[in-house]
Each structure stands twice: as structure tokens, then as C-alpha cells.
C-alpha atoms as a PDB file:
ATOM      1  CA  UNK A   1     144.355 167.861 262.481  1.00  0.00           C
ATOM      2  CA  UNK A   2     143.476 168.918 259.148  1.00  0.00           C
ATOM      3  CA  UNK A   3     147.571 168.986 257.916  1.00  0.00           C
ATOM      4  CA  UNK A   4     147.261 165.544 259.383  1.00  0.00           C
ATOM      5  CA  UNK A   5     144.618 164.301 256.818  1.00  0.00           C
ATOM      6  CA  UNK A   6     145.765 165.915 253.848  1.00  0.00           C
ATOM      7  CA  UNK A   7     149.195 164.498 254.680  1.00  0.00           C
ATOM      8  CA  UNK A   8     147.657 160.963 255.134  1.00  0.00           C
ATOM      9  CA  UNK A   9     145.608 161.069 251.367  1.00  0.00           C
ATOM     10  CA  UNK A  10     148.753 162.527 249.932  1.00  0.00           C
ATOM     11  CA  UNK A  11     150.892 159.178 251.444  1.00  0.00           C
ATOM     12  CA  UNK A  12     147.906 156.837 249.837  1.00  0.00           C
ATOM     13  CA  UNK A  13     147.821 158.507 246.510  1.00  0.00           C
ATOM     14  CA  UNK A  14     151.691 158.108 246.383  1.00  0.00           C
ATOM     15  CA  UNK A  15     151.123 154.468 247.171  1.00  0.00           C
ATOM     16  CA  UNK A  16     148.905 153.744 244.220  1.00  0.00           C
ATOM     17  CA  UNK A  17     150.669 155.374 241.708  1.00  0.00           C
ATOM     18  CA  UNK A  18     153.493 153.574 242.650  1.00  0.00           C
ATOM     19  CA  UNK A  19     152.016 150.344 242.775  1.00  0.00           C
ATOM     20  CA  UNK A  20     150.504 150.995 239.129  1.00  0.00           C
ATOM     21  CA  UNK A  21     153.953 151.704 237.700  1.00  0.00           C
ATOM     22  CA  UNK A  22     155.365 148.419 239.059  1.00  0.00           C
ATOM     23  CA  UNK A  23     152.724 146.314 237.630  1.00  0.00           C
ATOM     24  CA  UNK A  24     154.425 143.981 234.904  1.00  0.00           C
ATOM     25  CA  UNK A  25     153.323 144.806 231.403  1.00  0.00           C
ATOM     26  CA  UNK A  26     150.792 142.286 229.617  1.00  0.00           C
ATOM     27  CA  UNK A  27     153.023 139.527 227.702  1.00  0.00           C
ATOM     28  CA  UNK A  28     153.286 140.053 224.042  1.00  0.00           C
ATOM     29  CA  UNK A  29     153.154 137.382 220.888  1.00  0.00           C
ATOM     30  CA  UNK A  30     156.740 136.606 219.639  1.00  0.00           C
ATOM     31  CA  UNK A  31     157.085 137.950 216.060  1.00  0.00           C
ATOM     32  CA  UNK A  32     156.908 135.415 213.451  1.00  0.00           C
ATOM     33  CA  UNK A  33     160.638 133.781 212.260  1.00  0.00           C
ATOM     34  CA  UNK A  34     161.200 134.957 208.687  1.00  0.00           C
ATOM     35  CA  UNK A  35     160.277 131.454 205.754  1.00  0.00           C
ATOM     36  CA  UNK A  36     163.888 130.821 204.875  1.00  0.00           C
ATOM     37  CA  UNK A  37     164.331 130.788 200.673  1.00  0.00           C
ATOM     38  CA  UNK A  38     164.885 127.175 199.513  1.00  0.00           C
ATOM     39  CA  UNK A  39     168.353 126.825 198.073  1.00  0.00           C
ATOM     40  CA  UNK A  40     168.447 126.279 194.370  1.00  0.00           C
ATOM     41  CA  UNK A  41     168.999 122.254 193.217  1.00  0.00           C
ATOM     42  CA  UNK A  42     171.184 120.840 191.097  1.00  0.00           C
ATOM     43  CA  UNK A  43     171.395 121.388 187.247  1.00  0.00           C
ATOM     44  CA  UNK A  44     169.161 118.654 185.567  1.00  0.00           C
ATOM     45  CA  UNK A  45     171.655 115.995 183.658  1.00  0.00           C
ATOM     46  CA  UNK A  46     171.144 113.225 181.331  1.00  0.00           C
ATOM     47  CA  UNK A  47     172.233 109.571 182.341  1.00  0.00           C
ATOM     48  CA  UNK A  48     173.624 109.098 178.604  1.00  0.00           C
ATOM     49  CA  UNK A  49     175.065 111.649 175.855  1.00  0.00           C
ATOM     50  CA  UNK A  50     172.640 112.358 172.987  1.00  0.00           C
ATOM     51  CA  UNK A  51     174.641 111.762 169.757  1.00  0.00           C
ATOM     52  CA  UNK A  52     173.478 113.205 166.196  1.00  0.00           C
ATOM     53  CA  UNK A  53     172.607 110.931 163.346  1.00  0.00           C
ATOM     54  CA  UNK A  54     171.989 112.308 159.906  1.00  0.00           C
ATOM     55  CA  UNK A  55     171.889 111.804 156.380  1.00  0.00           C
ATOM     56  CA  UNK A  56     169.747 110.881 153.337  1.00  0.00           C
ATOM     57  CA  UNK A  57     167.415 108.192 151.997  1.00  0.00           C
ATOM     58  CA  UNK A  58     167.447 107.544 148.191  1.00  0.00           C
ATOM     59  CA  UNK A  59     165.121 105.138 145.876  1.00  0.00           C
ATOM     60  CA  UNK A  60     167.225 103.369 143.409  1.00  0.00           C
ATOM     61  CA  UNK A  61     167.531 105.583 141.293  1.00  0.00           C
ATOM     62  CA  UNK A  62     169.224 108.204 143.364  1.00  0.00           C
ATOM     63  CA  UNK A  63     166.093 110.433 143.967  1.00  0.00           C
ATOM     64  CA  UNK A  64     165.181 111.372 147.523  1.00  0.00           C
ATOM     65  CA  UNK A  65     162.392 109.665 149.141  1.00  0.00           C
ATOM     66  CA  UNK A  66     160.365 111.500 151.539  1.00  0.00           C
ATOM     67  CA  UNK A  67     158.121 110.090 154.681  1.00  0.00           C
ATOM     68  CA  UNK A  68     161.269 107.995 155.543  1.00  0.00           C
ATOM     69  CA  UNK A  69     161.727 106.713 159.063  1.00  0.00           C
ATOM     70  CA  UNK A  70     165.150 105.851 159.978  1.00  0.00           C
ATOM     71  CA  UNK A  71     165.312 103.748 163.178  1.00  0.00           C
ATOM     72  CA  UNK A  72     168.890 103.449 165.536  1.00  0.00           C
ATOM     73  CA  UNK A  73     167.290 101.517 168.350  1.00  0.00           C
ATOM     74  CA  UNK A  74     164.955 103.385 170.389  1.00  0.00           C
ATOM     75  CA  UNK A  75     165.667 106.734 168.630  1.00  0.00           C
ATOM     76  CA  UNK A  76     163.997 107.566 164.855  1.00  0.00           C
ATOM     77  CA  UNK A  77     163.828 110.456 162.623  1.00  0.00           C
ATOM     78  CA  UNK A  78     161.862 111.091 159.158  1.00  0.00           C
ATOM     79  CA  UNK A  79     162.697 112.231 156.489  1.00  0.00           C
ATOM     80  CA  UNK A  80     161.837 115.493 154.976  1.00  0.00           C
ATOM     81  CA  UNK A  81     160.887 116.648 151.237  1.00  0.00           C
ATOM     82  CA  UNK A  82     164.477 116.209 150.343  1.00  0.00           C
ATOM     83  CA  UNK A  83     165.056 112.511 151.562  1.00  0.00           C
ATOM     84  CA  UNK A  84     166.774 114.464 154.707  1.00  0.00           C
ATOM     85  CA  UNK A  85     166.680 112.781 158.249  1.00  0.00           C
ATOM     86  CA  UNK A  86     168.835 114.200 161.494  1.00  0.00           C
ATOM     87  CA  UNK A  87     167.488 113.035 165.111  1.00  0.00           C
ATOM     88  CA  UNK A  88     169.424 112.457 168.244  1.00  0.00           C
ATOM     89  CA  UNK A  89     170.286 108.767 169.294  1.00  0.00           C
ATOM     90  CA  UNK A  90     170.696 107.884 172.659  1.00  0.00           C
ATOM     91  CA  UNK A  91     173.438 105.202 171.671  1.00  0.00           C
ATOM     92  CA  UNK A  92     176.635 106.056 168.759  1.00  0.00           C
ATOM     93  CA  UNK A  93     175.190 102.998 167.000  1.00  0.00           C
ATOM     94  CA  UNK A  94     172.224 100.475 167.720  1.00  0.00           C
ATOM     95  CA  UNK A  95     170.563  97.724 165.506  1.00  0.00           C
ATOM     96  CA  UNK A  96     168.166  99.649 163.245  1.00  0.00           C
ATOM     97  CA  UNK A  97     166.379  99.944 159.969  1.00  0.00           C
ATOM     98  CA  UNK A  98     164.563 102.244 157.289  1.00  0.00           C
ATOM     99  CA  UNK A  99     160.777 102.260 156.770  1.00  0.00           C
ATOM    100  CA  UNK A 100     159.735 104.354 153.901  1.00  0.00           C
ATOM    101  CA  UNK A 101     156.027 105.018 152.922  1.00  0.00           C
ATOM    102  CA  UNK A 102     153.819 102.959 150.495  1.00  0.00           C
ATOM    103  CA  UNK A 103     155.406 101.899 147.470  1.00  0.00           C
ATOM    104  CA  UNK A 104     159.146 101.452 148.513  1.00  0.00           C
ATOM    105  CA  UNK A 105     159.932  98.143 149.584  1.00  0.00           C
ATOM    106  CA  UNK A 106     161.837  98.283 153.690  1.00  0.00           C
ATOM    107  CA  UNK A 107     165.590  98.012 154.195  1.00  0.00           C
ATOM    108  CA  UNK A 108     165.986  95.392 155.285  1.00  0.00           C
ATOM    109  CA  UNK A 109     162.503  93.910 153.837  1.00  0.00           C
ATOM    110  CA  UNK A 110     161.972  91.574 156.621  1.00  0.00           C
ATOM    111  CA  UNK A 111     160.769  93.186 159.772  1.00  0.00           C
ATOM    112  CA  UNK A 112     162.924  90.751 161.608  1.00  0.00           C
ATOM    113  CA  UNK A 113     166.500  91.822 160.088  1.00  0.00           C
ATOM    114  CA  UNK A 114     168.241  94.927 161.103  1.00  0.00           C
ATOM    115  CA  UNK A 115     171.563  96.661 160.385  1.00  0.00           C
ATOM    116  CA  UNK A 116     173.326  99.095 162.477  1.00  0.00           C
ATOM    117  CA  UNK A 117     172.820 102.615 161.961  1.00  0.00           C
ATOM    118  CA  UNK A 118     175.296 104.723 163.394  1.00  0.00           C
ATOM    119  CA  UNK A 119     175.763 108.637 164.179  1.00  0.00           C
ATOM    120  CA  UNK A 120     177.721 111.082 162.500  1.00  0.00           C
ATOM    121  CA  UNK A 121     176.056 110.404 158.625  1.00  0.00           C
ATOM    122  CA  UNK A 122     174.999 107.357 157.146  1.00  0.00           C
ATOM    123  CA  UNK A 123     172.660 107.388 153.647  1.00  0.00           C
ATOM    124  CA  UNK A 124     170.057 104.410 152.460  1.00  0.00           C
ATOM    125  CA  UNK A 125     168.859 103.211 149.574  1.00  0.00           C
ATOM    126  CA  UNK A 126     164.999 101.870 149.576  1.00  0.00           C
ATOM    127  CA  UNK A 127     163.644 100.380 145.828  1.00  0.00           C
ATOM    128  CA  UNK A 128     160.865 101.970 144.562  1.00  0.00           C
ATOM    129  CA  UNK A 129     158.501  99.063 143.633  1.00  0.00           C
ATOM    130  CA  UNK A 130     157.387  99.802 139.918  1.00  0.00           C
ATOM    131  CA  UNK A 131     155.581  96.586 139.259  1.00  0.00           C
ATOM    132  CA  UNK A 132     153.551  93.518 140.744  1.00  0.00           C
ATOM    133  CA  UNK A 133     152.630  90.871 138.135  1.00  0.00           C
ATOM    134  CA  UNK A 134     150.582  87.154 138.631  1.00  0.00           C
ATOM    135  CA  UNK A 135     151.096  84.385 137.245  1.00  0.00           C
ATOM    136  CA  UNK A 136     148.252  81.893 137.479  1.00  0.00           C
ATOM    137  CA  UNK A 137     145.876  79.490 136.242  1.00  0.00           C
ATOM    138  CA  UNK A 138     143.174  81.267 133.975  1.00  0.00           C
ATOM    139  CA  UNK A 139     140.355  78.354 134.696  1.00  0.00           C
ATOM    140  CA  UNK A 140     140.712  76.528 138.330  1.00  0.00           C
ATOM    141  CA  UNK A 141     137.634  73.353 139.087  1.00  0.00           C
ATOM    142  CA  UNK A 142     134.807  73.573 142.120  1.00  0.00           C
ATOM    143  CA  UNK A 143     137.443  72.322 144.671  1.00  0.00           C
ATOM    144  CA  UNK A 144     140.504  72.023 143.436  1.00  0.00           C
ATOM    145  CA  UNK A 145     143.508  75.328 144.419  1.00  0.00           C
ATOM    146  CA  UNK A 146     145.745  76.701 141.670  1.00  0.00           C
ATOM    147  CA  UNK A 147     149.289  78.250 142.748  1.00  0.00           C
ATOM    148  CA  UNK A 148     149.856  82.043 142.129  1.00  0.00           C
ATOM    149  CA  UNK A 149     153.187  83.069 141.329  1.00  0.00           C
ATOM    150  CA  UNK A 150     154.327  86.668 142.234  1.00  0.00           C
ATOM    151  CA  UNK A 151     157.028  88.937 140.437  1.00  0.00           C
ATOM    152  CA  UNK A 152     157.804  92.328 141.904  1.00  0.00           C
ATOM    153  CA  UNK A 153     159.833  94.640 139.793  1.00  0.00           C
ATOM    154  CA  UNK A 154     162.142  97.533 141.403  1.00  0.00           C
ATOM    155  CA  UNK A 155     163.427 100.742 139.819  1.00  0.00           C
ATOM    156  CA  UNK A 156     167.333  98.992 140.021  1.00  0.00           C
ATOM    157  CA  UNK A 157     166.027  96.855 137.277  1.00  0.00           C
ATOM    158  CA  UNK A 158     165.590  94.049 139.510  1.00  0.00           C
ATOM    159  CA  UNK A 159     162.854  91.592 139.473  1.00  0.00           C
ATOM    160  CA  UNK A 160     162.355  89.339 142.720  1.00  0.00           C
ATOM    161  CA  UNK A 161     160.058  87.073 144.386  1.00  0.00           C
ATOM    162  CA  UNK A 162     158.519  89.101 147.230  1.00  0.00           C
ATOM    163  CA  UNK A 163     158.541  89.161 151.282  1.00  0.00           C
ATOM    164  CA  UNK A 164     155.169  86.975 151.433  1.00  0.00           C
ATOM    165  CA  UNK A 165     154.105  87.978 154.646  1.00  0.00           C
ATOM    166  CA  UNK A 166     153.470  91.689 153.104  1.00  0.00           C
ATOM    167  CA  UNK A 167     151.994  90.242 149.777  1.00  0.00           C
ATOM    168  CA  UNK A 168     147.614  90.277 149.625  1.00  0.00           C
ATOM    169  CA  UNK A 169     145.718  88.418 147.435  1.00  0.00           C
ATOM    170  CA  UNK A 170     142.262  89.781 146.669  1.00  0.00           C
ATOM    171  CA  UNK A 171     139.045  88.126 144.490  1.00  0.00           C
ATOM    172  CA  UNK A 172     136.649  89.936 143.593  1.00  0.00           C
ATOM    173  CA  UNK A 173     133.486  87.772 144.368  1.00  0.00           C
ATOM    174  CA  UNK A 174     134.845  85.159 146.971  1.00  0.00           C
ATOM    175  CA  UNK A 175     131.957  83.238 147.417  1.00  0.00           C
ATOM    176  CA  UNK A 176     133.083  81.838 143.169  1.00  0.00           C
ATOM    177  CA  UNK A 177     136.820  82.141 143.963  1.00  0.00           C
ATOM    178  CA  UNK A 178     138.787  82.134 147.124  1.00  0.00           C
ATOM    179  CA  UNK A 179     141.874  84.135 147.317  1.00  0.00           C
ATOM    180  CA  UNK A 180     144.817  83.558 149.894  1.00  0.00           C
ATOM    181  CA  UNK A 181     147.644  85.502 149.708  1.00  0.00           C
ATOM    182  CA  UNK A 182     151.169  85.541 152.223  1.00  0.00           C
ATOM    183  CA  UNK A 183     152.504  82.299 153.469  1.00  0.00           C
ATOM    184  CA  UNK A 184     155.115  80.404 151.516  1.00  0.00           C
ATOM    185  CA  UNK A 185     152.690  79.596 148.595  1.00  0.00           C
ATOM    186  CA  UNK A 186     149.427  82.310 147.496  1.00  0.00           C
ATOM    187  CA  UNK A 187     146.827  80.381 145.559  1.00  0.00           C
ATOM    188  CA  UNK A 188     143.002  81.009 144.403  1.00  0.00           C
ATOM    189  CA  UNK A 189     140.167  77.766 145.372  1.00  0.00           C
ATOM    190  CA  UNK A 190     137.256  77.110 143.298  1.00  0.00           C
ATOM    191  CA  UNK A 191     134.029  78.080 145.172  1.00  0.00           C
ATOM    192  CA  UNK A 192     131.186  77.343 142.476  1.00  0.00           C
ATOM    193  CA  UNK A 193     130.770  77.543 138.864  1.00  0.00           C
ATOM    194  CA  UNK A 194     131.733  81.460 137.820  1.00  0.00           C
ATOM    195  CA  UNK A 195     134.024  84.458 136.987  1.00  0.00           C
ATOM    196  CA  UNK A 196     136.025  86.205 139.127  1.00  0.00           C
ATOM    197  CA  UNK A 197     139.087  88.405 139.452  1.00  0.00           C
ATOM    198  CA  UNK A 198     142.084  88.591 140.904  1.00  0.00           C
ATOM    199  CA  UNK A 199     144.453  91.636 142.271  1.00  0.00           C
ATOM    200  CA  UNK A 200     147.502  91.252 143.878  1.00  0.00           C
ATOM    201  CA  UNK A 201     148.984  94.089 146.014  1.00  0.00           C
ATOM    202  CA  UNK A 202     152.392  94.449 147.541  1.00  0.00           C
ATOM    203  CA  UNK A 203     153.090  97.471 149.954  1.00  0.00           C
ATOM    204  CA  UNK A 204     150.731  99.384 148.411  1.00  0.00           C
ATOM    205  CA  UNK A 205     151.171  98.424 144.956  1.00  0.00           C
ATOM    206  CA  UNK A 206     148.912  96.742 142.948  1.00  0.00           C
ATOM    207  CA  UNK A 207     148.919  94.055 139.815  1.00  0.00           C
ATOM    208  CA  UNK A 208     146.976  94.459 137.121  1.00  0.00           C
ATOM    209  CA  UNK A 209     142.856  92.549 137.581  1.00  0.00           C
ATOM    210  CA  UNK A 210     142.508  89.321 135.585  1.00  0.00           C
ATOM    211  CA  UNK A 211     139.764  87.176 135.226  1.00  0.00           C
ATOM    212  CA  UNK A 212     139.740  83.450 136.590  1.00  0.00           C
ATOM    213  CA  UNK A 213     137.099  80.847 135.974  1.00  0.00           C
ATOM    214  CA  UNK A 214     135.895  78.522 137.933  1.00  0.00           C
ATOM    215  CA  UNK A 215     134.465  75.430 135.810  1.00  0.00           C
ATOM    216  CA  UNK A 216     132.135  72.351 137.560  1.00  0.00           C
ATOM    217  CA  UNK A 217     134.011  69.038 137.836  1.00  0.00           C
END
């Protein structure tokens, strides 16, 4: 009777063990995939070529004028101590022009007009202005307008009536004499009985002051 038990708890105890092994293992979390690396893009390129322009802005009298900008459509360079410009143009030639500081007159000296300026070298010539002289009437009437005519002298020599639009006309006590310079025709107006002065300036040049009176009618 005894073998008979021990063989019975010996049969259970090889039941549970082998019901433990056969138990299916607790599921797991998949590993993460790996990030794939993003493939490299294309090389960056331009929609047009960039073409060089270069060369050197003179006054004229062949010295090099500094401050310079050179303009070839959108694209500008300036100038450096030696009259030197060199920029990249996004066009071989557009319409253009050359701005050069105070006391050089433009090329061309209209806003308005261009020129082409092209790549691969091109030099300008800009005047130096060495002059602005009035002409007017010394004694004008309560009223009445006198004309003011305008010389500008270059360093070529030349001596030419100027771009009005860029000319100023200045008194110096406007409420005896009323200045109006640009437009077709500058002139000074008679305010009341006085003295005043007159200055005339032309891209940052100026004329000489001289005295205007203004007489009662």
C-alpha cells in the first residue's frame, strides 16, 4: 500500500513538471527596424552662368575715380581706391550705367539713358565737375522772377548747361528772395524789400554766394 502511494505522488509530480515545460513562453516586443540614412540630393545649380565684368573708371583726365558703381542690369560692382571694379553679371551684357560719388557728373547724366555694359573688360570715363557759375539779375522787384542761367565746367575743358533735374537753387533768407532751382528754367522771385544770396549746387558742387536785391515797385 505504501509503494502504491509513493508511486501515485511520483506520477503527479511528473505531470506538473511536464505541464510547466509545455507552457508557451510570454510574447516578446519586436525589436525596433533600424532609421534608414536619407540619400544625399542633388548638387545645387544655378539657372544662368555668372559671367565676370571688370575694368576701370577714369575722370577726364585719366585719374582713377574711386566709390564708382558700375551697373550691367541687375548686377553692380564699385570701384576700389584704384578706379578698379570686377563683379559677376548674371547676363554677358545688359543695359547699364556708371554712378560715381559727389562731384563727378553720371554716365550717362540722365538717369533715364543707359548703355550696355558688357563682361570680359570695359573702362568709363565720368567728368569731374570743377566749376558751377550763375548768371543772374543782381536787383529783381517785390513780384516780379528773374531767370538764372547755369554753367558747369568739367575737367575735359568742357563747359555745358547742366541736367536740371540734379541742379538746386538755394537763398539765403527766402522769406526776401525765393529760389527755384531744376525744371527747364531756375529763377529767384522778389519776396519784400531786402538782400539776399544765392548758391547754386550741382551734384555736390557748389557756385560761388552772390548777393541779390530785392527793390519795392
Amino acid at each position: 500500500m505504501r509503494v502504491c502511494h509513493l508511486f501515485i505522488l511520483t506520477l503527479a509530480a511528473t505531470l506538473v513538471a511536464s505541464c510547466d515545460s509545455k507552457s508557451p513562453a510570454a510574447p516578446t516586443a519586436p525589436a525596433p527596424s533600424p532609421t534608414p540614412a536619407p540619400s544625399p540630393g542633388p548638387e545645387p545649380t544655378f539657372p544662368y552662368p555668372m559671367f565676370l565684368f571688370f575694368g576701370t573708371v577714369r575722370d577726364g583726365t585719366g585719374r582713377p575715380v574711386a566709390d564708382a558703381i558700375v551697373e550691367s542690369g541687375p548686377d553692380s560692382g564699385t570701384t576700389d581706391g584704384n578706379g578698379h571694379y570686377e563683379f559677376r553679371g548674371t547676363y554677358p551684357s545688359a543695359a547699364g550705367r556708371v554712378r560715381p560719388p559727389d562731384g563727378y557728373e553720371p554716365n550717362p547724366k540722365r538717369p533715364t539713358n543707359t548703355f550696355p555694359v558688357n563682361a570680359g573688360g570695359q573702362d568709363f570715363v565720368v567728368r569731374r565737375i570743377t566749376r558751377v557759375t550763375l548768371t543772374y539779375p543782381t536787383a529783381v522787384s517785390v513780384g516780379t522772377r528773374g531767370n538764372v542761367g547755369i554753367e558747369i565746367g568739367f575737367d575735359t575743358g568742357a563747359v555745358e548747361y547742366p541736367y536740371t533735374d540734379a541742379f538746386s537753387l538755394f537763398s539765403s533768407d527766402s522769406s526776401v528772395l525765393r529760389a527755384v532751382g531744376g525744371g527747364p528754367t531756375p529763377f529767384v522771385e522778389g519776396v519784400k524789400a531786402g538782400t539776399a544770396q544765392v548758391t547754386g549746387r550741382y551734384r555736390g558742387v557748389s557756385s560761388a554766394a552772390l548777393t541779390v536785391q530785392v527793390v519795392s515797385r
